[in-house]
N, C-alpha and C. Protein backbone atom coordinates (compact mmCIF):
# COMPACT_ATOMS: atom_id res chain seq x y z
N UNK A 1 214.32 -5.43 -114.41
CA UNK A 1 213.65 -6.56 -115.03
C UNK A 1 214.61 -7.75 -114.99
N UNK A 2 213.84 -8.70 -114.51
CA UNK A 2 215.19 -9.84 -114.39
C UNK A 2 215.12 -11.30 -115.71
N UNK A 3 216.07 -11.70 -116.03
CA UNK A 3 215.84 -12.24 -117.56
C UNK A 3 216.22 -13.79 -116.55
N UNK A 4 215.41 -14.64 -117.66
CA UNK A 4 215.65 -16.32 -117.02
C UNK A 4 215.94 -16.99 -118.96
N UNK A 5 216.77 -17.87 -118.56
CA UNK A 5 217.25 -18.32 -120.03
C UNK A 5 216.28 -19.73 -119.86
N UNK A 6 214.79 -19.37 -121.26
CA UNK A 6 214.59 -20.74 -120.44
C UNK A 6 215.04 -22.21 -121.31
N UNK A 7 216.28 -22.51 -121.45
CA UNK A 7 216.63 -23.78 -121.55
C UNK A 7 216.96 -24.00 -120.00
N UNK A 8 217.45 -23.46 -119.18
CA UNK A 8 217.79 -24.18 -118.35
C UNK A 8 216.90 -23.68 -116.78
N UNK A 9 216.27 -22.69 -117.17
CA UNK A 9 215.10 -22.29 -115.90
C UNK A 9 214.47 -23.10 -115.38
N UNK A 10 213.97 -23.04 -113.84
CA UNK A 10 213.36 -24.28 -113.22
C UNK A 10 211.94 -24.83 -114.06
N UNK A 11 211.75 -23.81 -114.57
CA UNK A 11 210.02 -23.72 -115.07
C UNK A 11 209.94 -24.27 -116.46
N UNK A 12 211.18 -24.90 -116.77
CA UNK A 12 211.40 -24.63 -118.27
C UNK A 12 210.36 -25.99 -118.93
N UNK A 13 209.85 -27.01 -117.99
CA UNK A 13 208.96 -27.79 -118.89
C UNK A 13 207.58 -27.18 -119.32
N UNK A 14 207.10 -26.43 -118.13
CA UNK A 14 205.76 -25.89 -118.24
C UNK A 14 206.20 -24.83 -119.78
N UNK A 15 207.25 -24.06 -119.29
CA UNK A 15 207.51 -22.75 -120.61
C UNK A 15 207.05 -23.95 -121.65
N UNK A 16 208.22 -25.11 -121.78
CA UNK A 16 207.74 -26.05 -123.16
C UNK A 16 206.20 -26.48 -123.51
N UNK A 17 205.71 -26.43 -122.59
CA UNK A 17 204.22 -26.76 -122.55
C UNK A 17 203.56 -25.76 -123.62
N UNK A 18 203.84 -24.36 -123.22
CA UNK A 18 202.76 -23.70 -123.35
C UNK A 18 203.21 -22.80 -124.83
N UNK A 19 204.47 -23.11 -124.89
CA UNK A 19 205.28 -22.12 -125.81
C UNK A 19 204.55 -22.41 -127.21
N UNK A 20 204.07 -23.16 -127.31
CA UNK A 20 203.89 -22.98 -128.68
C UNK A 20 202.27 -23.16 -129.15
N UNK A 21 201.50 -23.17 -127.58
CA UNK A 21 200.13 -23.22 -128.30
C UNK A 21 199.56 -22.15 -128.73
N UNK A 22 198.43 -22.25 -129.78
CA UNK A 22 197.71 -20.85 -130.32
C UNK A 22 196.91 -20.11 -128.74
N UNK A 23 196.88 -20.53 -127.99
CA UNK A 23 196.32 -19.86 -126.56
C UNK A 23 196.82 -19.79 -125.62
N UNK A 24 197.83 -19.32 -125.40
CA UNK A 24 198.61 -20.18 -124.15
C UNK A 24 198.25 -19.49 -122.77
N UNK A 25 196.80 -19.32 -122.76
CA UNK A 25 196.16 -18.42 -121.44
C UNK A 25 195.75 -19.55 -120.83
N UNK A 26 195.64 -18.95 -119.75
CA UNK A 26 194.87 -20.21 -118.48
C UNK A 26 193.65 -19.14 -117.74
N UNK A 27 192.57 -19.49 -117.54
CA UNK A 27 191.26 -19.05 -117.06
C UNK A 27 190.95 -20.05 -115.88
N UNK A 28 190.36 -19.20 -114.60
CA UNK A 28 190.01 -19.94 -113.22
C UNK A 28 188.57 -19.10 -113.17
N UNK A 29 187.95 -19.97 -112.41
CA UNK A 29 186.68 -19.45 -112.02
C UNK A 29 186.83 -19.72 -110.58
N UNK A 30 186.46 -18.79 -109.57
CA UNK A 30 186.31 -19.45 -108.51
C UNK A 30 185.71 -18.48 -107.71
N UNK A 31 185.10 -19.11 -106.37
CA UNK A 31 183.97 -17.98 -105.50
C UNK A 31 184.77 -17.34 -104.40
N UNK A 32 184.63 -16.08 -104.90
CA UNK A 32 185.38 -14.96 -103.18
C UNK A 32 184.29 -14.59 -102.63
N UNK A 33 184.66 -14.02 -101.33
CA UNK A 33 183.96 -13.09 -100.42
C UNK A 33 184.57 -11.76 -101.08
N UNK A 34 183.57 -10.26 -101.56
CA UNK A 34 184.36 -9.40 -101.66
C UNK A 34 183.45 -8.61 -100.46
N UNK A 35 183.21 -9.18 -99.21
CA UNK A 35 182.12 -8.11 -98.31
C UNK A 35 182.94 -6.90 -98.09
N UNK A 36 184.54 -7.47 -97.73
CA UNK A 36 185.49 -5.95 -97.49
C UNK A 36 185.67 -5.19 -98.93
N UNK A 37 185.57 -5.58 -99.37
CA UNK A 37 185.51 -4.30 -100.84
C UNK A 37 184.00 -3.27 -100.86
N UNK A 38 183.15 -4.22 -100.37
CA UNK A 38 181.76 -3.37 -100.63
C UNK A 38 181.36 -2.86 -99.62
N UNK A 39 182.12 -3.62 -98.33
CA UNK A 39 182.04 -2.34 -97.13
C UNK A 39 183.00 -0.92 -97.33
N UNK A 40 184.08 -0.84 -97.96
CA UNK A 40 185.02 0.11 -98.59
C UNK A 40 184.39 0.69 -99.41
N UNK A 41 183.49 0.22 -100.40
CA UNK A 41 182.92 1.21 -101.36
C UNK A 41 181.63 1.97 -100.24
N UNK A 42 181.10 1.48 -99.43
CA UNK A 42 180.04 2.05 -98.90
C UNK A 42 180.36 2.97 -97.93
N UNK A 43 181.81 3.69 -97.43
CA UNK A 43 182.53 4.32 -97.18
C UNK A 43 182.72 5.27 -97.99
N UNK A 44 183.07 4.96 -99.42
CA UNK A 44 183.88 5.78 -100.58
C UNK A 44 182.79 5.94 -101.76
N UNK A 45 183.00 6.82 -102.91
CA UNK A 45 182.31 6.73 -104.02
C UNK A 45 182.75 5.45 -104.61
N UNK A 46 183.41 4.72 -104.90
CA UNK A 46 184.00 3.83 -105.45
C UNK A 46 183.24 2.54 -106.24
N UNK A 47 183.09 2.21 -106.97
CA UNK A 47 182.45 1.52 -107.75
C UNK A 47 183.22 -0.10 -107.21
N UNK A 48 182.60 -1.14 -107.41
CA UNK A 48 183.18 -2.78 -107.10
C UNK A 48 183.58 -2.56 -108.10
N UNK A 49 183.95 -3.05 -109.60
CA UNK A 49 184.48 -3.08 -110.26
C UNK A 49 185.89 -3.05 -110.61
N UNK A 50 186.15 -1.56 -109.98
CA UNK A 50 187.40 -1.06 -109.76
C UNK A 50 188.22 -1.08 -108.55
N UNK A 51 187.24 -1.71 -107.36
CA UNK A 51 188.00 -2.15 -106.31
C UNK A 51 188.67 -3.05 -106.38
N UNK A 52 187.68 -4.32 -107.04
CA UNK A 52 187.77 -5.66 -107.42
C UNK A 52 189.04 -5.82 -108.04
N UNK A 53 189.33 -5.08 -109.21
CA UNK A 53 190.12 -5.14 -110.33
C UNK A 53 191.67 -4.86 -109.60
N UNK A 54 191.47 -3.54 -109.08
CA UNK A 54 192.72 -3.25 -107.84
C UNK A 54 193.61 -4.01 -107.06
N UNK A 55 192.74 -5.17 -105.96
CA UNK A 55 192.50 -5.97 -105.44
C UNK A 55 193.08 -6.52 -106.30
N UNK A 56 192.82 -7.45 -107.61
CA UNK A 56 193.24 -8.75 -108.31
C UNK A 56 194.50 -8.02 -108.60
N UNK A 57 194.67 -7.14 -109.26
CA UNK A 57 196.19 -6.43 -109.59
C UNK A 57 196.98 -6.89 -108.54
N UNK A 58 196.50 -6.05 -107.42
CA UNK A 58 197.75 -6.31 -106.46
C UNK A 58 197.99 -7.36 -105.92
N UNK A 59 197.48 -8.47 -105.61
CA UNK A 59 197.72 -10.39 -105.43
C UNK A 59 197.98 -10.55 -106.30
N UNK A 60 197.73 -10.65 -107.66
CA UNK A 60 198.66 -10.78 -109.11
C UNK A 60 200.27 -10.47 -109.29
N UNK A 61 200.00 -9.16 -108.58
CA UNK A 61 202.02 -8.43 -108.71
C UNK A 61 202.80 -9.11 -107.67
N UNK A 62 201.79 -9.74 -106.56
CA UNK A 62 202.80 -10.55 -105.63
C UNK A 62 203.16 -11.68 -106.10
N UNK A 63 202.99 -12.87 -106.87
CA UNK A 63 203.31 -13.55 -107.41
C UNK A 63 204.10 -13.57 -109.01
N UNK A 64 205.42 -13.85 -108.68
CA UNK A 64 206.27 -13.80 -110.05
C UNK A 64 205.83 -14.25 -111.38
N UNK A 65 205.64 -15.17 -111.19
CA UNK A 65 205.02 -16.30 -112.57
C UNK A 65 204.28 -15.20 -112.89
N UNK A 66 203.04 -14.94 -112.69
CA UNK A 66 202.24 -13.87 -113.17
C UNK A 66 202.80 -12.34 -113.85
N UNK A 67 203.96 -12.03 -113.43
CA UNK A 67 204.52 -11.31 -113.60
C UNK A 67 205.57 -11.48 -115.01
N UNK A 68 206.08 -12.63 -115.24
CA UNK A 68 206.51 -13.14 -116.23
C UNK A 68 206.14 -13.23 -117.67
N UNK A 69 206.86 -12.82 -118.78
CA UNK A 69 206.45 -12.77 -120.44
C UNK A 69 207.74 -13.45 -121.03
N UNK A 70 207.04 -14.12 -122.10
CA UNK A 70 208.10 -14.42 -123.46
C UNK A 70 208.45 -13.71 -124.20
N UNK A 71 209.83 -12.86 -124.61
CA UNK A 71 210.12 -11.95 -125.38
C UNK A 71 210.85 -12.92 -126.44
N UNK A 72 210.84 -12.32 -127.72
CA UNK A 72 212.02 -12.90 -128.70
C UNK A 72 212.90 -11.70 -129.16
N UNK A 73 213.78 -11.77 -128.54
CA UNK A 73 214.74 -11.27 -129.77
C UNK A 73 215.96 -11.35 -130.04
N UNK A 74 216.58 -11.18 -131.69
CA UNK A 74 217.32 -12.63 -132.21
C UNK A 74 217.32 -13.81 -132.26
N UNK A 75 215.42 -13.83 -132.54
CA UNK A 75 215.09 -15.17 -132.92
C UNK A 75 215.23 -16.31 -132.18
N UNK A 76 215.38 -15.66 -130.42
CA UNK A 76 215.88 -16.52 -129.58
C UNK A 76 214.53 -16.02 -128.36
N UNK A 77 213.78 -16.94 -127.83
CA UNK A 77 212.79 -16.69 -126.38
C UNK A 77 213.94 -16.09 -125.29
N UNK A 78 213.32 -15.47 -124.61
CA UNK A 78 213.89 -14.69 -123.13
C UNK A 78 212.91 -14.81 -122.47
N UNK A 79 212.46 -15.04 -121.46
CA UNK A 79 211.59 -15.14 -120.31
C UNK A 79 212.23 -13.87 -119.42
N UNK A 80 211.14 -13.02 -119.25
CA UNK A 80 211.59 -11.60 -118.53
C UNK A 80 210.25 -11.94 -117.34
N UNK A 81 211.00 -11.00 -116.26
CA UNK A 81 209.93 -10.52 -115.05
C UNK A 81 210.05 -9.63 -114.85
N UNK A 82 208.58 -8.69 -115.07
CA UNK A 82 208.77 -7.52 -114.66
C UNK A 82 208.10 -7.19 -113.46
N UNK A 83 209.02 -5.85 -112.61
CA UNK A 83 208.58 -5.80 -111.65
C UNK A 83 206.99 -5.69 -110.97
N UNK A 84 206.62 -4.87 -111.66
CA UNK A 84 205.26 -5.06 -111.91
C UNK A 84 204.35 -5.01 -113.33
N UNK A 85 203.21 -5.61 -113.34
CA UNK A 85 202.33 -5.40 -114.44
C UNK A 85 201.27 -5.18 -113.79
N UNK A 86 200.99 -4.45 -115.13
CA UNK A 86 199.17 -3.55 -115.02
C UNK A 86 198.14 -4.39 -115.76
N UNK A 87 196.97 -4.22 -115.67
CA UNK A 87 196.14 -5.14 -115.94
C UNK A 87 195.43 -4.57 -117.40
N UNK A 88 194.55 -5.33 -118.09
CA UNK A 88 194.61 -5.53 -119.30
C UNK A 88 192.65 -6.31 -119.23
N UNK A 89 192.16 -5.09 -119.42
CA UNK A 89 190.29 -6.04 -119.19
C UNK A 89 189.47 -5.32 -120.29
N UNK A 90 188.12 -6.46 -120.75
CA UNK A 90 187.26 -5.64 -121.43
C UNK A 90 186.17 -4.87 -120.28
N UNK A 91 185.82 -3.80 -121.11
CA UNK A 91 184.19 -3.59 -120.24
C UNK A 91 183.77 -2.84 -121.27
N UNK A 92 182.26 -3.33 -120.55
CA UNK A 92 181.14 -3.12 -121.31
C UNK A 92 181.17 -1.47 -121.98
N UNK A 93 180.79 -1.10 -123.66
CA UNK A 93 181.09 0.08 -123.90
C UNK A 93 179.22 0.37 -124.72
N UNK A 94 178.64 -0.26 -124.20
CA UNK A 94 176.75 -0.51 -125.01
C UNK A 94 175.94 -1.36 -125.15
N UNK A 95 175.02 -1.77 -125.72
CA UNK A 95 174.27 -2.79 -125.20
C UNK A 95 175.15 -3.88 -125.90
N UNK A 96 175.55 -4.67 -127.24
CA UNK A 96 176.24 -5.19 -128.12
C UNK A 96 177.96 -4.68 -128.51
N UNK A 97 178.41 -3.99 -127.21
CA UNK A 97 179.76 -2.99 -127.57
C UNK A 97 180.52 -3.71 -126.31
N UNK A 98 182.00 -3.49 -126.54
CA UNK A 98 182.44 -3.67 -125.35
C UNK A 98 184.01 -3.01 -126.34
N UNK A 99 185.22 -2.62 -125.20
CA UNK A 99 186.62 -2.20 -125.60
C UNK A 99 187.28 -2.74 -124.66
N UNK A 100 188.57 -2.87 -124.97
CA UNK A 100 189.86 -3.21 -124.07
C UNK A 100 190.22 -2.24 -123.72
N UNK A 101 190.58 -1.86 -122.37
CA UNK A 101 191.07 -0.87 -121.21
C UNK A 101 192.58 -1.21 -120.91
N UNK A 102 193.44 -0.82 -120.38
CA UNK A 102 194.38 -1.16 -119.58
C UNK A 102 194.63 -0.34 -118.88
N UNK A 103 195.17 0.05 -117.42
CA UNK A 103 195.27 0.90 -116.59
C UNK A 103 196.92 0.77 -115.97
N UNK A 104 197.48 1.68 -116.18
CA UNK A 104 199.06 1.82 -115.19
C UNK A 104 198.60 1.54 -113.89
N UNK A 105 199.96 0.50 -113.30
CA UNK A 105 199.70 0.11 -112.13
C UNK A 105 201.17 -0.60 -111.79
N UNK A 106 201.50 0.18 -110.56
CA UNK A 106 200.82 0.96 -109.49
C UNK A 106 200.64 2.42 -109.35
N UNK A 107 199.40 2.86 -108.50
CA UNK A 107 198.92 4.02 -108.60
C UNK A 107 198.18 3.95 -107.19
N UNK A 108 197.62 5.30 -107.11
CA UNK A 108 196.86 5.50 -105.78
C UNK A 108 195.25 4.65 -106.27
N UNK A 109 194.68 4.05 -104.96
CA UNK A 109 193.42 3.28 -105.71
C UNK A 109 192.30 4.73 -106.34
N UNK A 110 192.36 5.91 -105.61
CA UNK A 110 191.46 6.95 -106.66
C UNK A 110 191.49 6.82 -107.44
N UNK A 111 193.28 7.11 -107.80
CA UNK A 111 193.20 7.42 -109.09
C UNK A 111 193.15 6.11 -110.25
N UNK A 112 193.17 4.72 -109.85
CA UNK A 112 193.11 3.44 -110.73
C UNK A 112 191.87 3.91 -110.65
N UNK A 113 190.92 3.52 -109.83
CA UNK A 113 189.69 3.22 -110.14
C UNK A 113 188.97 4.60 -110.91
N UNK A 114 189.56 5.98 -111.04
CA UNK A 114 189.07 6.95 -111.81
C UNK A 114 189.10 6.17 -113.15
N UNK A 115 190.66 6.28 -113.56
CA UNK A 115 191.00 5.60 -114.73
C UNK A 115 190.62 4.19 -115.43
């Protein structure tokens, strides 16, 4: 895991940006082609969902920033990167239900998309 001190990290205005809002998430909407995922599922048992999700994991773990968290301790921020992270989603659990999932990752795609 590699540690960045951020007073003096390249990133360190954006860190100031975001460090202290009550949300500090960022949300994109945008349109893919997933035809190679649903030609892969029509190959496999495999559900889109869990291809999809796979897929975003792994372009996610290639990029650092994404990979990056604010830790405190001794009352002091650390900006850590870890080598990889696993993903973190709701799905649907009933008609008015839904739960948070998270899945270890990396893994074989069977076994993510079992899990």
């Amino acid at each position: 895991m590699m540690h960045h001190d951020p007073t003096t990290w390249p990133r360190r205005h954006q860190y100031a940006f975001y460090r202290n809002q009550t949300n500090p998430y960022l949300g994109i909407t945008v349109r893919i082609s997933i035809s190679g995922l649903l030609e892969s599922r029509n190959q496999h048992t495999r559900k889109p969902f869990g291809l999809f999700l796979y897929a975003l994991t792994q372009a996610a773990n290639q990029i650092p920033q994404l990979r990056q968290r604010i830790r405190v301790k001794d009352e002091q921020d650390h900006v850590v990167e870890h080598q990889t992270v696993s993903p973190a989603f709701v799905v649907q659990a009933g008609e008015d239900l839904f739960n948070f999932a998270t899945v270890s990752f990396p893994q074989p795609l069977d076994t993510f998309c079992q899990a």
